[in-house]
C-alpha atoms as a PDB file:
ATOM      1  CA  UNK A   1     126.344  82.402  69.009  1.00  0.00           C
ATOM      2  CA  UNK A   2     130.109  83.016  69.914  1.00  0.00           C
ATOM      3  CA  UNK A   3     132.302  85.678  68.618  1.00  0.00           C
ATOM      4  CA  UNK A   4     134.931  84.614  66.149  1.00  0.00           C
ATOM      5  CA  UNK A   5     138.027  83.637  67.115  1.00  0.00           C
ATOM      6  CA  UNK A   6     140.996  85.020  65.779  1.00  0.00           C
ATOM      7  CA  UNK A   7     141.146  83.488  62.640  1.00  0.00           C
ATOM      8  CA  UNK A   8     137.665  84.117  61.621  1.00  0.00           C
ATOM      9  CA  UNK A   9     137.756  87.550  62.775  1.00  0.00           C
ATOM     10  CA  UNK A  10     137.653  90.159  60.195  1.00  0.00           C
ATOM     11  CA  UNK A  11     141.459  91.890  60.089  1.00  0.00           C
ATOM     12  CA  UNK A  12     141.828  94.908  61.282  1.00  0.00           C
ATOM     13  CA  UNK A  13     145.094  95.957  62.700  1.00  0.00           C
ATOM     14  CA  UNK A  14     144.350  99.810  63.008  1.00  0.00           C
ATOM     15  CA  UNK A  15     140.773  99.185  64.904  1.00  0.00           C
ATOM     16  CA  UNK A  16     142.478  96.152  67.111  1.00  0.00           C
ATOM     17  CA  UNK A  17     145.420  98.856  67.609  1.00  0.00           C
ATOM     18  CA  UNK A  18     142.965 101.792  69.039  1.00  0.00           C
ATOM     19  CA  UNK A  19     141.634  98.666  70.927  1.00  0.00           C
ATOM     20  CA  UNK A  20     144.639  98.240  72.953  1.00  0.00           C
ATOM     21  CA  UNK A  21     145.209 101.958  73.213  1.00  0.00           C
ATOM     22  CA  UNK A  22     141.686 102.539  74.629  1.00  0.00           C
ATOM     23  CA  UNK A  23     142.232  99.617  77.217  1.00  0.00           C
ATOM     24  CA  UNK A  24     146.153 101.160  78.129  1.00  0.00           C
ATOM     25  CA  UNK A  25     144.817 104.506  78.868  1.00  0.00           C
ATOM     26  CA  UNK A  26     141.396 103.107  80.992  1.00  0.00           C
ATOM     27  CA  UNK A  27     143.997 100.589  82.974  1.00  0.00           C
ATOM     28  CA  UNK A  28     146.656 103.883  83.516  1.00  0.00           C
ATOM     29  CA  UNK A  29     143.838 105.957  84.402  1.00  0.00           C
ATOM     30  CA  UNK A  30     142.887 103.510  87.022  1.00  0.00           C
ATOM     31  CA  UNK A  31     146.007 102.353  88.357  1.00  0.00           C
ATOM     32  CA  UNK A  32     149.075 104.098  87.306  1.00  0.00           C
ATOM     33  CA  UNK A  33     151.714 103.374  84.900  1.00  0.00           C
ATOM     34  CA  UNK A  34     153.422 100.705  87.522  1.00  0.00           C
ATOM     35  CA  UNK A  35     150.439  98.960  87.914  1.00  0.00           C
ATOM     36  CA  UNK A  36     149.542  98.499  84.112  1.00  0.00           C
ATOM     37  CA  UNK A  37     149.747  94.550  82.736  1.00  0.00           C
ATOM     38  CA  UNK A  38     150.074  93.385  79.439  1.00  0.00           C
ATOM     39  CA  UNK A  39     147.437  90.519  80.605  1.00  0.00           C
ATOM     40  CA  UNK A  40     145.215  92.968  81.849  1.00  0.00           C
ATOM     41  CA  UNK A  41     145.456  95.456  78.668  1.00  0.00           C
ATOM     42  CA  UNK A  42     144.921  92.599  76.442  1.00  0.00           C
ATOM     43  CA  UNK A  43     141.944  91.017  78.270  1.00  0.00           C
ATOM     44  CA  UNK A  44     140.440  94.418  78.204  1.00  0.00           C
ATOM     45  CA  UNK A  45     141.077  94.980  74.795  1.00  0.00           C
ATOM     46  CA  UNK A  46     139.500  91.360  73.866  1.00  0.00           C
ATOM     47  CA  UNK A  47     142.812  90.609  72.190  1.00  0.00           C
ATOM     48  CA  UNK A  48     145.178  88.196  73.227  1.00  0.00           C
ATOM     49  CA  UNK A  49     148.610  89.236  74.537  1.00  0.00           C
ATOM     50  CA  UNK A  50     150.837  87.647  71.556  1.00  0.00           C
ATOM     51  CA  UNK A  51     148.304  90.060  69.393  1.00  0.00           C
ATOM     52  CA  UNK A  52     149.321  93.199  71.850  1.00  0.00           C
ATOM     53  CA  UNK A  53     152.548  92.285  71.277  1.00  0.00           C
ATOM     54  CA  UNK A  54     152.341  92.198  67.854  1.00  0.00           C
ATOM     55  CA  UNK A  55     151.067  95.574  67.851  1.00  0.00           C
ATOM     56  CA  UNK A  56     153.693  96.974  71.156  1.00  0.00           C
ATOM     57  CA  UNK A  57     156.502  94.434  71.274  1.00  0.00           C
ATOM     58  CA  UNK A  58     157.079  95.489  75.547  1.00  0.00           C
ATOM     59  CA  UNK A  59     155.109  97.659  78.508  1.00  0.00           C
ATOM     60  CA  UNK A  60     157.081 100.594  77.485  1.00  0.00           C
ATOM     61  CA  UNK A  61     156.416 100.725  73.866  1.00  0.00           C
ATOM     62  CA  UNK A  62     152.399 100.019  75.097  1.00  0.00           C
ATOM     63  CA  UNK A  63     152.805 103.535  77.323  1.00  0.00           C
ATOM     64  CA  UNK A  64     154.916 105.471  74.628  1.00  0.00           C
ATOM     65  CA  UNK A  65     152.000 104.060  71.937  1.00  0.00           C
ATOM     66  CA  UNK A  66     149.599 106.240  74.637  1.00  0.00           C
ATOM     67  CA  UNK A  67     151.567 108.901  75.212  1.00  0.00           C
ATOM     68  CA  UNK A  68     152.001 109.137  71.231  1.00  0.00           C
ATOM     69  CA  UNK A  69     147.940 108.778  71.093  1.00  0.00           C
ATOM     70  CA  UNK A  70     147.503 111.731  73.532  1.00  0.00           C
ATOM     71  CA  UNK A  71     150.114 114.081  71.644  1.00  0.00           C
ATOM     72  CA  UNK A  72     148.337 113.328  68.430  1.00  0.00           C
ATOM     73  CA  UNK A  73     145.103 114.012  70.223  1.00  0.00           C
ATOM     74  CA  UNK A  74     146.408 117.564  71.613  1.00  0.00           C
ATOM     75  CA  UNK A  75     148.368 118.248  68.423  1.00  0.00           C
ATOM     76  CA  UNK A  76     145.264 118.080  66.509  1.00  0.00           C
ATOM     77  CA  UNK A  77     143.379 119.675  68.614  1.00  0.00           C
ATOM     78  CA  UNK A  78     145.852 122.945  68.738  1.00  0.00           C
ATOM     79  CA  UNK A  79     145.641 122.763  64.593  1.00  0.00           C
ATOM     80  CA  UNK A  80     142.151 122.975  64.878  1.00  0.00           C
ATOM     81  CA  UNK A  81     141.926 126.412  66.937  1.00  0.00           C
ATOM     82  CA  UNK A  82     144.711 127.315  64.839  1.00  0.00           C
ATOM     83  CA  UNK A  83     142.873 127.212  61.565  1.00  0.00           C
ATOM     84  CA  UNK A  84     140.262 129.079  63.126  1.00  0.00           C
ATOM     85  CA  UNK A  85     142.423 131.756  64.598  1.00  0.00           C
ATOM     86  CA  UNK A  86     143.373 134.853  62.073  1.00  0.00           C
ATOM     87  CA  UNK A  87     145.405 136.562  64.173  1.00  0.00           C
ATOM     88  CA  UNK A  88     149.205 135.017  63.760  1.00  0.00           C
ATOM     89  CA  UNK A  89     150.455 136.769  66.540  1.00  0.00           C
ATOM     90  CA  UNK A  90     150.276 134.726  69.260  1.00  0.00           C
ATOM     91  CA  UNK A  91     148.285 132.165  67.498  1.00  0.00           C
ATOM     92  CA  UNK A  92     149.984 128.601  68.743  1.00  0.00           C
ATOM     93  CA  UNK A  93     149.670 129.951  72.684  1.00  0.00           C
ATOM     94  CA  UNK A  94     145.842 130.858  71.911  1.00  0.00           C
ATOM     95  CA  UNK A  95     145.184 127.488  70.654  1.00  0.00           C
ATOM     96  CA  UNK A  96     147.311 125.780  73.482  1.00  0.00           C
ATOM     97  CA  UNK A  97     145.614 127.559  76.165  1.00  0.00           C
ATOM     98  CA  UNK A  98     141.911 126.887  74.349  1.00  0.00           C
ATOM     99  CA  UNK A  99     142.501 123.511  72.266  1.00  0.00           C
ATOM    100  CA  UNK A 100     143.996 121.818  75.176  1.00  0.00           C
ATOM    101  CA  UNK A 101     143.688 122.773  78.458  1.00  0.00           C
ATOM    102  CA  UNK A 102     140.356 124.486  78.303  1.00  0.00           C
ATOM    103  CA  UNK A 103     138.584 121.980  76.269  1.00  0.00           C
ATOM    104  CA  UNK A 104     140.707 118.565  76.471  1.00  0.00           C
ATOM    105  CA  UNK A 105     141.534 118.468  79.886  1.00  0.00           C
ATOM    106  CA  UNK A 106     139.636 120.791  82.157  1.00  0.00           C
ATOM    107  CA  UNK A 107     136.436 119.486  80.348  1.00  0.00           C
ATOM    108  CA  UNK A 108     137.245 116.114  80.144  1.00  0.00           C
ATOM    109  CA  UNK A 109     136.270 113.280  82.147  1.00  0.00           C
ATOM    110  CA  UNK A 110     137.455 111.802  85.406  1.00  0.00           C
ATOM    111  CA  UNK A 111     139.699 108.796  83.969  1.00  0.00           C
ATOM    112  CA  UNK A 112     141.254 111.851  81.719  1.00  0.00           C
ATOM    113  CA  UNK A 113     142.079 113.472  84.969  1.00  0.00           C
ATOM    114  CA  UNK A 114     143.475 110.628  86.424  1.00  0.00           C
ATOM    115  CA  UNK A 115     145.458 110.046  83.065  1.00  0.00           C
ATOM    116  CA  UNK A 116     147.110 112.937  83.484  1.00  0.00           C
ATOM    117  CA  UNK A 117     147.755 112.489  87.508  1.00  0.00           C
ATOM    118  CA  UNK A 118     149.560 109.668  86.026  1.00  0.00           C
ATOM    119  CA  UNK A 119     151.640 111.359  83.068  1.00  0.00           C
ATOM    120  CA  UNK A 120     152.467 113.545  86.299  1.00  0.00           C
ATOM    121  CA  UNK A 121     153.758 111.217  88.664  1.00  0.00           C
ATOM    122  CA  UNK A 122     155.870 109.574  86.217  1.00  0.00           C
ATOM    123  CA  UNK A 123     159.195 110.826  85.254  1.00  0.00           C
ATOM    124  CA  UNK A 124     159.472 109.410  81.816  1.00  0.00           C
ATOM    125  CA  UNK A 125     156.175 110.374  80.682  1.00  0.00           C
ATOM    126  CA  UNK A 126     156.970 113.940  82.406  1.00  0.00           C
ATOM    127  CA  UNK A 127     160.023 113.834  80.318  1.00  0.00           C
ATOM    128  CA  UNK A 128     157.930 112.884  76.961  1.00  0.00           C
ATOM    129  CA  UNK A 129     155.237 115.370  77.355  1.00  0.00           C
ATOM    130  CA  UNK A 130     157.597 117.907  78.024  1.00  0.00           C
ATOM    131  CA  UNK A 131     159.829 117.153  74.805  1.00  0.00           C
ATOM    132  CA  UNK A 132     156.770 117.481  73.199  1.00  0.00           C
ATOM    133  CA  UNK A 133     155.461 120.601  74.140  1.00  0.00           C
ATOM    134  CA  UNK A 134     158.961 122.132  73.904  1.00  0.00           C
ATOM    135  CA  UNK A 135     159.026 120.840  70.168  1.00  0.00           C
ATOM    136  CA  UNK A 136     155.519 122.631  69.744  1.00  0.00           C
ATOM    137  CA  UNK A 137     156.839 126.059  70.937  1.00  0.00           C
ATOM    138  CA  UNK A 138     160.455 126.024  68.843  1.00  0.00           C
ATOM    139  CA  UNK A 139     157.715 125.355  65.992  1.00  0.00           C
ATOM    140  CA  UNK A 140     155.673 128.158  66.707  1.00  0.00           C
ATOM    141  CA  UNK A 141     158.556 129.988  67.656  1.00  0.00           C
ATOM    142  CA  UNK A 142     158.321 133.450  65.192  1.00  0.00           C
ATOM    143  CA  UNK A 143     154.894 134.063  66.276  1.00  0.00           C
ATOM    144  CA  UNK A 144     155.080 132.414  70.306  1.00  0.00           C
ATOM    145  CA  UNK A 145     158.347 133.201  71.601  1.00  0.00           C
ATOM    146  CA  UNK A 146     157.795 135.958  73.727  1.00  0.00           C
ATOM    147  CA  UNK A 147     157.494 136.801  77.783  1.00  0.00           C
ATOM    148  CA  UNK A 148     153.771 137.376  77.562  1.00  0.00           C
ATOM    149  CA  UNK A 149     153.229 133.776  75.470  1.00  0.00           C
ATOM    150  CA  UNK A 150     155.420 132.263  78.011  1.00  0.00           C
ATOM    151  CA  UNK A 151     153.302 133.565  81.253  1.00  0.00           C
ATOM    152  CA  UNK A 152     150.121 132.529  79.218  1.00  0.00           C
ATOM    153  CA  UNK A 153     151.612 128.831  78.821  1.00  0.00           C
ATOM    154  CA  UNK A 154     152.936 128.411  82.236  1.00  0.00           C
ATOM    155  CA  UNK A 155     149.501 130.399  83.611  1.00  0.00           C
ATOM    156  CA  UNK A 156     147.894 126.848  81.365  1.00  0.00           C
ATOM    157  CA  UNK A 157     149.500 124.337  82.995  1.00  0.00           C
ATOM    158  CA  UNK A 158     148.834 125.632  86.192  1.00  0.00           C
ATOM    159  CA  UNK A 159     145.552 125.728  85.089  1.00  0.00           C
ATOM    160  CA  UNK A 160     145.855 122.154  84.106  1.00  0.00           C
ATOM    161  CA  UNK A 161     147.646 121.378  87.254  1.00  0.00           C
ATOM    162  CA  UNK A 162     144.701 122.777  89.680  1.00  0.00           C
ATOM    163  CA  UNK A 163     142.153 120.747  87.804  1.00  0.00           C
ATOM    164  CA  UNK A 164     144.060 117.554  89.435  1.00  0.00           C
ATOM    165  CA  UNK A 165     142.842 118.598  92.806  1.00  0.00           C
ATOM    166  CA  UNK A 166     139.642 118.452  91.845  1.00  0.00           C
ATOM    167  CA  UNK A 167     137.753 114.709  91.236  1.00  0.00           C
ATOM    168  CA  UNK A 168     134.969 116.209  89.346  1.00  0.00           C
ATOM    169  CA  UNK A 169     137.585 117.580  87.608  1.00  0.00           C
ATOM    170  CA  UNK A 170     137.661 120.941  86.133  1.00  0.00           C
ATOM    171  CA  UNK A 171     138.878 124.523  88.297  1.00  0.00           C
ATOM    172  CA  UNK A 172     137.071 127.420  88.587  1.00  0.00           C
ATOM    173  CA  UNK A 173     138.629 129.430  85.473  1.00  0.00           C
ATOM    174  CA  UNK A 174     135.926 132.431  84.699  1.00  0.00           C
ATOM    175  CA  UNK A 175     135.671 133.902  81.449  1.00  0.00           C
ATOM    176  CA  UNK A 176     137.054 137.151  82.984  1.00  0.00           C
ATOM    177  CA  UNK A 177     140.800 135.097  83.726  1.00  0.00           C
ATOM    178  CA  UNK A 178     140.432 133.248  80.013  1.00  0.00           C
ATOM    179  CA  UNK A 179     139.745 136.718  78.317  1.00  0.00           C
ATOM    180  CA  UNK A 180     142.843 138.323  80.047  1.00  0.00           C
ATOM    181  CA  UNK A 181     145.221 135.077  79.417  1.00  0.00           C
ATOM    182  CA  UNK A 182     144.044 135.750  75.362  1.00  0.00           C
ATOM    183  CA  UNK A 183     144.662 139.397  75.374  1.00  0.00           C
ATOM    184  CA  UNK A 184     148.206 138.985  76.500  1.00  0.00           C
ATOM    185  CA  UNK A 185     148.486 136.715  74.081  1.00  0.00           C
ATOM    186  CA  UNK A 186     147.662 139.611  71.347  1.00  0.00           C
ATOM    187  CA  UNK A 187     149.866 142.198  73.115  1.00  0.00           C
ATOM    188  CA  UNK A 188     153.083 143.352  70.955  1.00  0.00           C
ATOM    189  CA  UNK A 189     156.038 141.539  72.081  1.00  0.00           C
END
């Protein structure tokens, strides 16, 4: 028996949206932001490309729809630790250093790697991720805006940034180097 088509299909917009989303980020993972097509997002995403469209009207709103995906992933993720983190000193830092680059994208998979190589090579999704993380530390700014937050950050994206070199994915980052990044984190500003 043959799927539905279309019109027999059940509706539903939000699970056809996370459809295209999943497809966007395998295809930029793969080939790069300049080699992503609508035809081959849709195909992927078993959708057809007036039903993309529907859901992204162009190629840029498709990549700013994953780049709003992944900062919804990472804010989450940084509200989780949060929650779980007493200590307000230093709190947002903690939980970007743990919530995101320990756990998201050191311990990810490959195509998250390569999602990221990607976000890296391109300057408007540099530009995005950066607004974004800036936003994130002028909102934690009475607890996180001090020198030793500020080397813990920049010590995570370099963290971030050697996991690119590696295909398997993931540095070397002992416990020893995490446990001193989180105790600056707790030092008096």
């Amino acid at each position: 028996m043959s799927p539905p088509n279309a019109y027999e299909r059940k509706k539903d917009p939000e699970g056809v949206r996370a459809a295209i989303i999943d497809a966007a980020m395998a295809m930029l993972a793969e080939k790069g932001p300049a080699r992503l097509t609508i035809d081959g997002v849709a195909s992927a995403a078993g959708v057809t490309k007036g039903g993309l469209f529907h859901h992204f009207p162009t190629k840029g709103a498709l990549i700013d729809g994953v780049l709003d995906d992944m900062t919804a992933y990472a804010a989450a993720s940084i509200d989780a630790e949060m929650a779980d983190d007493p200590e307000p000193h230093g709190r947002f830092t903690r939980a970007y250093l743990n919530g995101v680059f320990v756990k998201h994208c050191i311990r990810e998979s490959v195509s998250s790697h390569a999602l990221c190589l990607s976000m890296i090579a391109d300057p408007t999704l540099q530009d995005r991720w950066a607004s974004w993380v800036e936003g994130q530390v002028h909102r934690h700014a009475a607890t996180d805006d001090n020198t030793a937050c500020r080397i813990v950050r920049l010590a995570a994206d370099g963290i971030w940034l050697s996991t690119m070199r590696s295909p398997a994915g993931g540095a070397d980052v002992s416990a020893d180097v995490r446990d001193a990044l989180i105790a600056m984190t707790r030092a008096s500003p």
